[in-house]
PDB file of N, CA and C in Angstrom:
ATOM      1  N   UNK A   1      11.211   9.943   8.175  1.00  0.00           N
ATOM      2  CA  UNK A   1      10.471   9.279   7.127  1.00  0.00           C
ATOM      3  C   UNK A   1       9.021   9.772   7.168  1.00  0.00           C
ATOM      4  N   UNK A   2       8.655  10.141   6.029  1.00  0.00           N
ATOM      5  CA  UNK A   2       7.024  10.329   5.764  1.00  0.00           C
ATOM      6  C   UNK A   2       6.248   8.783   6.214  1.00  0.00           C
ATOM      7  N   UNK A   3       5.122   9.565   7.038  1.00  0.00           N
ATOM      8  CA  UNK A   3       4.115   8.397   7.385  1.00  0.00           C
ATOM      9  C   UNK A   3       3.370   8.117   6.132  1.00  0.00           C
ATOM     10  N   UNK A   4       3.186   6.639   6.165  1.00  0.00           N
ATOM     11  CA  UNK A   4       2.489   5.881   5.043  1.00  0.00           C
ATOM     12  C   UNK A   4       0.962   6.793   4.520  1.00  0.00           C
ATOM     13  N   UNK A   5       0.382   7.281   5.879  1.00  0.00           N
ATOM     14  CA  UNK A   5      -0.932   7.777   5.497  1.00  0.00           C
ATOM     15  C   UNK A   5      -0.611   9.289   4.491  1.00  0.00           C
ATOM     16  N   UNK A   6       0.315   9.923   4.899  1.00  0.00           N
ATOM     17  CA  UNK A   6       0.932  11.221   4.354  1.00  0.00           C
ATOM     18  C   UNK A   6       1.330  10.907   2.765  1.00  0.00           C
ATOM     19  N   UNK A   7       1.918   9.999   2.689  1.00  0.00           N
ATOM     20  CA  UNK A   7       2.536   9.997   1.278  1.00  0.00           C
ATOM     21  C   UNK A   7       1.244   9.025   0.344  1.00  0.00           C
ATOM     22  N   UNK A   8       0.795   8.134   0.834  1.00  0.00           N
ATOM     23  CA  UNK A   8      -0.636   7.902  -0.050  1.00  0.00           C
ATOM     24  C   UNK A   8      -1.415   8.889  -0.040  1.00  0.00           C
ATOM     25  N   UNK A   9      -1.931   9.562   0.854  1.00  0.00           N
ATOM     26  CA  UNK A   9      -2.519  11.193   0.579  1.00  0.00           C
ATOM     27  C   UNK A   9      -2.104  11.666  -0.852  1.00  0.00           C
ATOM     28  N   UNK A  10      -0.676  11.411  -0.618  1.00  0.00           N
ATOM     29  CA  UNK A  10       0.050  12.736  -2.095  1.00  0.00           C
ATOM     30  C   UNK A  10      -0.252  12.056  -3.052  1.00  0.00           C
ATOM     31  N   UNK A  11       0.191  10.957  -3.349  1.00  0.00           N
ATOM     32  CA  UNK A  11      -0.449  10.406  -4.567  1.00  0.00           C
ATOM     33  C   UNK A  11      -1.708  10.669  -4.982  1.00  0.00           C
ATOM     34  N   UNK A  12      -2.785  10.117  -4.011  1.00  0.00           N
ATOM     35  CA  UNK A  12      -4.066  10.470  -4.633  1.00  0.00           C
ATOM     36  C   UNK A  12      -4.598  11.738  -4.969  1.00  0.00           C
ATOM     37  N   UNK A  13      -3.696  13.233  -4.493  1.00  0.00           N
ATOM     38  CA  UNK A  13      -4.500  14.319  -4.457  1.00  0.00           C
ATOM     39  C   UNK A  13      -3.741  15.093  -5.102  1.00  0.00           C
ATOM     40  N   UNK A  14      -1.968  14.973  -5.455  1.00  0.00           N
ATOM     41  CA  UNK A  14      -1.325  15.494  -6.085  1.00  0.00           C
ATOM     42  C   UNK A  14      -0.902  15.218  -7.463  1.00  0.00           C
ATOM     43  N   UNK A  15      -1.575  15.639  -8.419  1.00  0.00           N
ATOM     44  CA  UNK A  15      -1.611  14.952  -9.680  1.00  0.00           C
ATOM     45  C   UNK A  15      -0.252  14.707 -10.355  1.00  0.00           C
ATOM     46  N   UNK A  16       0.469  16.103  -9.764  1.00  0.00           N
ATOM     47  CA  UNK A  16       1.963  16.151 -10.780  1.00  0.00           C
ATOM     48  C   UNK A  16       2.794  15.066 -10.164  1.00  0.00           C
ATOM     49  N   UNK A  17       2.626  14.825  -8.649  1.00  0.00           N
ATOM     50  CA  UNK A  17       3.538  13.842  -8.098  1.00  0.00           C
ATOM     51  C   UNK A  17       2.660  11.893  -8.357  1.00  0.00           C
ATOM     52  N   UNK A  18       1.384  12.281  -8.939  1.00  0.00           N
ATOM     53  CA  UNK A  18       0.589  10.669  -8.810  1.00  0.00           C
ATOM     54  C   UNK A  18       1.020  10.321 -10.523  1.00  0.00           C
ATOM     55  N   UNK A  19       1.522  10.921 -11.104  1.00  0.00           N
ATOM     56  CA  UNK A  19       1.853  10.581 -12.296  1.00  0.00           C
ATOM     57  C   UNK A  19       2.947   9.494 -12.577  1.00  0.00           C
ATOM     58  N   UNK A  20       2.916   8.534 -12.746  1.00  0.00           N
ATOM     59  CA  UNK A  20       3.487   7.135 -12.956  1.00  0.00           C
ATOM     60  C   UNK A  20       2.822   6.078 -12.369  1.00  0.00           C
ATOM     61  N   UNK A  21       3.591   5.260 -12.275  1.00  0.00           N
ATOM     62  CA  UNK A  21       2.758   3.740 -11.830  1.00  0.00           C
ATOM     63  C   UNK A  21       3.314   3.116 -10.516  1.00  0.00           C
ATOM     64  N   UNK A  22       2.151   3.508  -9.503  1.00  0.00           N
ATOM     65  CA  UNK A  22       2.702   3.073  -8.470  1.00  0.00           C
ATOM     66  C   UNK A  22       2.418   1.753  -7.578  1.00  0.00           C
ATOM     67  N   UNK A  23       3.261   0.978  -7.136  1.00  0.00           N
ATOM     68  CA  UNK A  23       3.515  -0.510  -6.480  1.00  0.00           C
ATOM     69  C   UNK A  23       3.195  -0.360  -5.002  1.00  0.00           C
ATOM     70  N   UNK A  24       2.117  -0.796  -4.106  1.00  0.00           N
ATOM     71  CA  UNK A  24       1.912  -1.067  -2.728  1.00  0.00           C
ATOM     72  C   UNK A  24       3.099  -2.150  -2.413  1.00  0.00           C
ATOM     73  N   UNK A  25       3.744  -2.363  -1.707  1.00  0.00           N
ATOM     74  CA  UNK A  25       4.256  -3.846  -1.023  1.00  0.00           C
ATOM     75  C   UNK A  25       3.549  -4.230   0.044  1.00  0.00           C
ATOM     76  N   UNK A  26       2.924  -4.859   0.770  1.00  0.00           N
ATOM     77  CA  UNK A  26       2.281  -4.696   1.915  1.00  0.00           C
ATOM     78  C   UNK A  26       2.583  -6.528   2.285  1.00  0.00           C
ATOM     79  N   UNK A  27       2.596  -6.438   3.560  1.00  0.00           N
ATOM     80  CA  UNK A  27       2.747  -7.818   4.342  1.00  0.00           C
ATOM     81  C   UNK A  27       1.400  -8.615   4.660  1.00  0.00           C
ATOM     82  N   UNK A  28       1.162 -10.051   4.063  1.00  0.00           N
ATOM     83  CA  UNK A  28       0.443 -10.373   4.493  1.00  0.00           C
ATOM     84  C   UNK A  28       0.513 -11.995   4.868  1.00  0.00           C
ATOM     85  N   UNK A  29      -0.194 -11.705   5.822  1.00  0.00           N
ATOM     86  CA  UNK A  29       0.123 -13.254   6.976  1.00  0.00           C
ATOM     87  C   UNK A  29      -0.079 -14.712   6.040  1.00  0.00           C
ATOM     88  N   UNK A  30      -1.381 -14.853   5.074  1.00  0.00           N
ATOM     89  CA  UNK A  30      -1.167 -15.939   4.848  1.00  0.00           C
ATOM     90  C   UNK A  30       0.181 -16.714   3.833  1.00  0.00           C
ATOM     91  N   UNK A  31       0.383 -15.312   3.341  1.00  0.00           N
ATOM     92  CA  UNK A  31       1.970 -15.628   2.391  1.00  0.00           C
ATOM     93  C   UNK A  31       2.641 -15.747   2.725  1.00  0.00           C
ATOM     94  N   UNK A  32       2.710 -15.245   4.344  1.00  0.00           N
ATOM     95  CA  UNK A  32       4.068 -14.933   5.049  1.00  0.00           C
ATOM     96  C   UNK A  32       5.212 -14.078   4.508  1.00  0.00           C
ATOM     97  N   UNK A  33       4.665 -13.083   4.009  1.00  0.00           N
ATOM     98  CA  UNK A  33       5.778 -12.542   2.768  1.00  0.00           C
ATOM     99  C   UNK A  33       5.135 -11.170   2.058  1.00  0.00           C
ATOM    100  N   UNK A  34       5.640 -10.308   1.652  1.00  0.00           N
ATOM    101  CA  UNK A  34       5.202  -9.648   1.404  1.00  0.00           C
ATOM    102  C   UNK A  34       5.013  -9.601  -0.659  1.00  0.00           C
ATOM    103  N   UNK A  35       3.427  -8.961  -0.526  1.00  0.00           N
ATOM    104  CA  UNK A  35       3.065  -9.429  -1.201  1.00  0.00           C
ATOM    105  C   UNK A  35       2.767  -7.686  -2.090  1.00  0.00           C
ATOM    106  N   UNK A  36       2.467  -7.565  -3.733  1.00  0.00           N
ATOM    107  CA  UNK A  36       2.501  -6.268  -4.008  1.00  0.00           C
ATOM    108  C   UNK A  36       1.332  -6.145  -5.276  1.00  0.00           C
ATOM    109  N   UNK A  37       0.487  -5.037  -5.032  1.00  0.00           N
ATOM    110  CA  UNK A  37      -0.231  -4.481  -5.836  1.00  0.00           C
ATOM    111  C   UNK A  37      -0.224  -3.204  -6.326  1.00  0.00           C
ATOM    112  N   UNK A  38      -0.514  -3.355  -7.633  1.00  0.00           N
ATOM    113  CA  UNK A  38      -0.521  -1.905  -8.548  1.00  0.00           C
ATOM    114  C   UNK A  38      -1.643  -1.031  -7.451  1.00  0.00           C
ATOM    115  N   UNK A  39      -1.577   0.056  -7.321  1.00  0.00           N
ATOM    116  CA  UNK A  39      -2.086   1.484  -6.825  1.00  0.00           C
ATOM    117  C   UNK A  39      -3.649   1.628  -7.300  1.00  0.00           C
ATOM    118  N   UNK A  40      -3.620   0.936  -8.879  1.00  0.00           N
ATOM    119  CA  UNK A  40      -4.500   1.164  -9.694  1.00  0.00           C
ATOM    120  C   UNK A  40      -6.116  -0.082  -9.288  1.00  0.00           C
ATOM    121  N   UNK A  41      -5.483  -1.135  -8.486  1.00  0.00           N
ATOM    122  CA  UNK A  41      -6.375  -1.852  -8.084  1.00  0.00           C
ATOM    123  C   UNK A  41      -6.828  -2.091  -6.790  1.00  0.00           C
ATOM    124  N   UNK A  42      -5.832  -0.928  -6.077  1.00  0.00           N
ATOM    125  CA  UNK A  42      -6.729  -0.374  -4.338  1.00  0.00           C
ATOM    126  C   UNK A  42      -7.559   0.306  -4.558  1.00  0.00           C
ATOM    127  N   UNK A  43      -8.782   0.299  -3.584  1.00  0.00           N
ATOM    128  CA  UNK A  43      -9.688   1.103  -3.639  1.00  0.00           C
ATOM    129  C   UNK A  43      -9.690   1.612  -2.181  1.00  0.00           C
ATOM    130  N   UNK A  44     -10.033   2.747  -1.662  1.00  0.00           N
ATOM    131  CA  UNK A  44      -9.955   3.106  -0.184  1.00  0.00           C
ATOM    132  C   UNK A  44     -11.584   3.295   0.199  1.00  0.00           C
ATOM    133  N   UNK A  45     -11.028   2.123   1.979  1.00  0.00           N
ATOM    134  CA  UNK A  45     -12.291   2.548   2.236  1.00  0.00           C
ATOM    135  C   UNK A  45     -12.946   3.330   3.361  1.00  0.00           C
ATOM    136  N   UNK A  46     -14.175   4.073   2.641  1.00  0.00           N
ATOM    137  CA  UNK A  46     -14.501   5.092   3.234  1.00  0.00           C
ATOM    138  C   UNK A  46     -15.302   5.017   4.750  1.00  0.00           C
ATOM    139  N   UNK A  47     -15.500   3.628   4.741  1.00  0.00           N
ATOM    140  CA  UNK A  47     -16.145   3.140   6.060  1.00  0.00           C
ATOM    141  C   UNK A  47     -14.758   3.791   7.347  1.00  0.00           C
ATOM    142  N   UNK A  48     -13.559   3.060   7.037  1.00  0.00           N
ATOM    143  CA  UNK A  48     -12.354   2.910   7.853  1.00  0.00           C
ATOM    144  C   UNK A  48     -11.068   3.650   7.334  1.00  0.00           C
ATOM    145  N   UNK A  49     -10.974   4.778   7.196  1.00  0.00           N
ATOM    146  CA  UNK A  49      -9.587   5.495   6.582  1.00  0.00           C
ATOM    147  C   UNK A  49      -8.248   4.386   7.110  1.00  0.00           C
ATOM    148  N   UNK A  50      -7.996   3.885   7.614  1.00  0.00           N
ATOM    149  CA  UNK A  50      -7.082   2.881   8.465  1.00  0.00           C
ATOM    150  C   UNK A  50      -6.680   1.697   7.095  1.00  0.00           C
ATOM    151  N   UNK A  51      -7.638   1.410   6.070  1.00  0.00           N
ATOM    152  CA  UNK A  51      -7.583   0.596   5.651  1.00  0.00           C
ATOM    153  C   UNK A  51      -7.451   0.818   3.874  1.00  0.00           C
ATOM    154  N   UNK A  52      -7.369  -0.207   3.243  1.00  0.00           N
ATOM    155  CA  UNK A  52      -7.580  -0.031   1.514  1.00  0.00           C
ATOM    156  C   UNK A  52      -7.749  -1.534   1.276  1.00  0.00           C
ATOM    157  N   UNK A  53      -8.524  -1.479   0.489  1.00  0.00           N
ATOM    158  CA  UNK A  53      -9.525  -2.765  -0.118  1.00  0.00           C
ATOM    159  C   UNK A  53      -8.703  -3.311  -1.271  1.00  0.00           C
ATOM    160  N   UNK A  54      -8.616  -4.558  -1.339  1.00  0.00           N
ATOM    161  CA  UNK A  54      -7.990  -5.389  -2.892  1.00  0.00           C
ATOM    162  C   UNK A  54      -8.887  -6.558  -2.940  1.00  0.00           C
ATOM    163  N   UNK A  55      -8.932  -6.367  -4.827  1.00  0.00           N
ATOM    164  CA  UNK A  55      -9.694  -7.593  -4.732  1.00  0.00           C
ATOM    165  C   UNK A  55      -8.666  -8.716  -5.282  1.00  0.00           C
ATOM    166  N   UNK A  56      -8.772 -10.063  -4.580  1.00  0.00           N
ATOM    167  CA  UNK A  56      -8.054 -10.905  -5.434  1.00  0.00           C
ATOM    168  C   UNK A  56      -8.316 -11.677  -6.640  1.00  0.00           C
ATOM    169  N   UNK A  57      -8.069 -12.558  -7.075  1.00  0.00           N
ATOM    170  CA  UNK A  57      -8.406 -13.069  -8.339  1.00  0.00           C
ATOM    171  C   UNK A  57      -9.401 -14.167  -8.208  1.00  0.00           C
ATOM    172  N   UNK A  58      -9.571 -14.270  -7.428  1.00  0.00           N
ATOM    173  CA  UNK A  58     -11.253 -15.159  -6.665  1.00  0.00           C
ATOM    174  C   UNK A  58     -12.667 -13.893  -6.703  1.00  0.00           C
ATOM    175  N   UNK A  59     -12.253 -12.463  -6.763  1.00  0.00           N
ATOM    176  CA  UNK A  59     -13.221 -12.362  -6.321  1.00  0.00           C
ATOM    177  C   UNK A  59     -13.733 -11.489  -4.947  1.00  0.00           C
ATOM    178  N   UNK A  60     -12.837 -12.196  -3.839  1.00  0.00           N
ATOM    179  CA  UNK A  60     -12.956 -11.729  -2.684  1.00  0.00           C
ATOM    180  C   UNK A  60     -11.713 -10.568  -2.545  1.00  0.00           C
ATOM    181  N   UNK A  61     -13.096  -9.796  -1.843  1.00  0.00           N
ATOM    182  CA  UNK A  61     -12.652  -8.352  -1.287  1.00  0.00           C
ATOM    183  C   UNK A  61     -11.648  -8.425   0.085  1.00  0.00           C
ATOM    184  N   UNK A  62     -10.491  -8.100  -0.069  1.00  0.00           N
ATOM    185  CA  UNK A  62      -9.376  -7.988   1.031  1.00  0.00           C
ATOM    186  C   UNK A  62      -9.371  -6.278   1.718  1.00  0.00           C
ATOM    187  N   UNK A  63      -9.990  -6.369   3.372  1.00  0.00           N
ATOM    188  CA  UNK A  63      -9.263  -4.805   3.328  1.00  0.00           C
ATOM    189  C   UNK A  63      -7.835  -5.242   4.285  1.00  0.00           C
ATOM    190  N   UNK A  64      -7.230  -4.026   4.066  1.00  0.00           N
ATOM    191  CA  UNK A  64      -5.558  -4.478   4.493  1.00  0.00           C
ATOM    192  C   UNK A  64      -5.119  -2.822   4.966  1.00  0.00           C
ATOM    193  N   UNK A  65      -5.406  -3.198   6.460  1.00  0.00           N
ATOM    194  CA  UNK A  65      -4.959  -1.959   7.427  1.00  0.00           C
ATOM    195  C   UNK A  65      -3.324  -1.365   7.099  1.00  0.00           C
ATOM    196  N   UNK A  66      -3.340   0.031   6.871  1.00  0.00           N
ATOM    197  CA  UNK A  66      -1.934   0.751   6.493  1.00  0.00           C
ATOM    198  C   UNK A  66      -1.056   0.296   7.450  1.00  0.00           C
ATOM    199  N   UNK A  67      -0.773  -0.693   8.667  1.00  0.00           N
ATOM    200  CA  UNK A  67       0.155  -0.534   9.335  1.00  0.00           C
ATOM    201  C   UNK A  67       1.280  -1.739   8.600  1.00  0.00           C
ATOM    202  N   UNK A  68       0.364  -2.332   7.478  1.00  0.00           N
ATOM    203  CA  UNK A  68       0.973  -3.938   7.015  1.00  0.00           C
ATOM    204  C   UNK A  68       1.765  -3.079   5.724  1.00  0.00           C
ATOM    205  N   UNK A  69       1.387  -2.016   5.046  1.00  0.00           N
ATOM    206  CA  UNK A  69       2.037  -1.490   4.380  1.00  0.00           C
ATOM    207  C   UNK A  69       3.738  -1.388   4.333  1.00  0.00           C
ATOM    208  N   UNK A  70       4.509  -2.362   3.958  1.00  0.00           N
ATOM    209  CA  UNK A  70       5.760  -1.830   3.364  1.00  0.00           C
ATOM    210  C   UNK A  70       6.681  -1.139   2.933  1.00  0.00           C
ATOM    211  N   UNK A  71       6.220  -1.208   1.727  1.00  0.00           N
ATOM    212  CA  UNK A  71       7.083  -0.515   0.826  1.00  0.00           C
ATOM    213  C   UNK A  71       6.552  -0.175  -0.332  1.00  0.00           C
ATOM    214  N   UNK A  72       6.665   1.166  -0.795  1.00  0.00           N
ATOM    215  CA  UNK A  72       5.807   1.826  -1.967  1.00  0.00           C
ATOM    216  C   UNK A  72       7.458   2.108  -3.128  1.00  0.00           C
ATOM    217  N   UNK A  73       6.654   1.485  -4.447  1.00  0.00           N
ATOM    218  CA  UNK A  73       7.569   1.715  -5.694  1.00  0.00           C
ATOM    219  C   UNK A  73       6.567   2.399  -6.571  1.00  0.00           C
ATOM    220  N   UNK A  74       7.461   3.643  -7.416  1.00  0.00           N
ATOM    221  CA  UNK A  74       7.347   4.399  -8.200  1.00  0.00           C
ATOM    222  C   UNK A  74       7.578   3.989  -9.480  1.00  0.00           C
ATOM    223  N   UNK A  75       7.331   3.647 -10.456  1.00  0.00           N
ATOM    224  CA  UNK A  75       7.857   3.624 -11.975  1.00  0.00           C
ATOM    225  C   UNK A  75       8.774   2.608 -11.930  1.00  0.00           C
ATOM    226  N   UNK A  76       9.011   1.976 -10.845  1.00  0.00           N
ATOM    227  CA  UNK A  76      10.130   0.823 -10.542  1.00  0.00           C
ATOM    228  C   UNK A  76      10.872   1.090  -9.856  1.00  0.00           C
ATOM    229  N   UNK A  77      10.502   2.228  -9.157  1.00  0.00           N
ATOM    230  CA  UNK A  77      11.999   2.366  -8.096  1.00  0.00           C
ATOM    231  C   UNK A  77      11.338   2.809  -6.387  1.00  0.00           C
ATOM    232  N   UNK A  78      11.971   1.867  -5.536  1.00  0.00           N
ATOM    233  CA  UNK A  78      11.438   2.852  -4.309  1.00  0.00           C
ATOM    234  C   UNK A  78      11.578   3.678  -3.984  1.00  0.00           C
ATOM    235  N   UNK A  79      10.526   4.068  -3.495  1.00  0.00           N
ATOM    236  CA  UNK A  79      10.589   5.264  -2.978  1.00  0.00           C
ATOM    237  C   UNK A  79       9.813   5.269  -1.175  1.00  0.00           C
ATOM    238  N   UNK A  80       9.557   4.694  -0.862  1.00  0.00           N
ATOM    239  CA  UNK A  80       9.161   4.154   0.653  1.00  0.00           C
ATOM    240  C   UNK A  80       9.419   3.153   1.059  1.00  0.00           C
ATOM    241  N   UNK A  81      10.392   2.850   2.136  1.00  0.00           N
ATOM    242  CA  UNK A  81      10.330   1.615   3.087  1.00  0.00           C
ATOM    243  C   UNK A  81       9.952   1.882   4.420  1.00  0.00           C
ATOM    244  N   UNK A  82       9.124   1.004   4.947  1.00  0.00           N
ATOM    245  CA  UNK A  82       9.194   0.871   6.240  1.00  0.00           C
ATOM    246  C   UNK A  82      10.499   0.604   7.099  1.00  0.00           C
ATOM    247  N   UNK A  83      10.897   1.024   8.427  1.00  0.00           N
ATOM    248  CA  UNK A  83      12.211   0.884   8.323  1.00  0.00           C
ATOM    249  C   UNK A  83      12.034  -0.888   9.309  1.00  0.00           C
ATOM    250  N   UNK A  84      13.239  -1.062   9.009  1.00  0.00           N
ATOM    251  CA  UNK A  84      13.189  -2.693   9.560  1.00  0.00           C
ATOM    252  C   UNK A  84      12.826  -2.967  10.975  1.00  0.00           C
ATOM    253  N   UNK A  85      13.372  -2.053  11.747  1.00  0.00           N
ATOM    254  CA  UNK A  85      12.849  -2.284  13.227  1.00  0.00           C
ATOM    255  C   UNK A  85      11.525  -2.304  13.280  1.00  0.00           C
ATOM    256  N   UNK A  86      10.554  -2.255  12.280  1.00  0.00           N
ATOM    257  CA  UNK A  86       8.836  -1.751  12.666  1.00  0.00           C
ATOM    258  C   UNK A  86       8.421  -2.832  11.227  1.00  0.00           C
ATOM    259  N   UNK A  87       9.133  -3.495  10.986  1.00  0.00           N
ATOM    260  CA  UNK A  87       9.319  -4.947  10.316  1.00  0.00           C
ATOM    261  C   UNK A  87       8.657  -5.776  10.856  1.00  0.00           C
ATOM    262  N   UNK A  88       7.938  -6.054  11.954  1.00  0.00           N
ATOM    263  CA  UNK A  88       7.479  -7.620  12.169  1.00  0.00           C
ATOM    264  C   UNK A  88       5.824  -7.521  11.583  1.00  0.00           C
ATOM    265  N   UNK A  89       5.597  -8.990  11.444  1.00  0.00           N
ATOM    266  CA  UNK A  89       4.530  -9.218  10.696  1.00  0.00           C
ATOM    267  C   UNK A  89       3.489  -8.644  11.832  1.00  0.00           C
ATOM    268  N   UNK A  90       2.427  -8.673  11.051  1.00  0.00           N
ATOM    269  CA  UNK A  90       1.043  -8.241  12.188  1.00  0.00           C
ATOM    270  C   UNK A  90       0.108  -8.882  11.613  1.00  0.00           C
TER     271      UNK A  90
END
C-alpha cells in the first residue's frame, strides 16, 4: 500500500491524477468515528509537514496529524484505506 504522505503528494502536484473531487476520511477522537472532508478545505501546514489544517464551522482551526488519516475517496470511490490492523484510534 502507498503511504498516506506519498499519495497526498500526488494529488497536490500531479494535475492529471488531482483531477476530481477528493474525500479525506480521517479519525477523530471527539466523534469517536471517523469523520470526512473535501480535499478542497485542507490546507497544509507548512510549520509541520506531519499535519493538515481544517477549519470547522465555528471557525476554529483543527490541525490533524496524517497518522489519523483513513481513508481517501476519489469522485466517490475509494481509493485508499488504511489497513485495519493500524485501525486503532490515536
Amino acid at each position: 500500500m502507498i503511504p498516506i504522505h506519498d499519495l497526498l503528494s500526488r494529488i497536490r502536484w500531479d494535475a492529471d491524477f488531482a483531477r476530481g473531487r477528493f474525500v479525506i476520511g480521517y479519525w477523530d477522537r471527539m466523534a469517536a468515528g471517523v469523520l470526512h472532508a473535501d480535499l478542497r478545505e485542507i490546507t497544509w501546514n507548512a510549520d509541520n509537514p506531519a499535519f493538515f489544517d481544517l477549519v470547522d464551522e465555528a471557525g476554529r482551526v483543527h490541525s490533524i496529524p496524517f497518522h489519523r488519516v483513513r481513508e481517501v475517496w476519489r469522485n466517490g470511490r475509494l481509493i485508499w484505506q488504511r489497513h485495519p490492523a493500524h485501525d486503532v484510534p490515536a
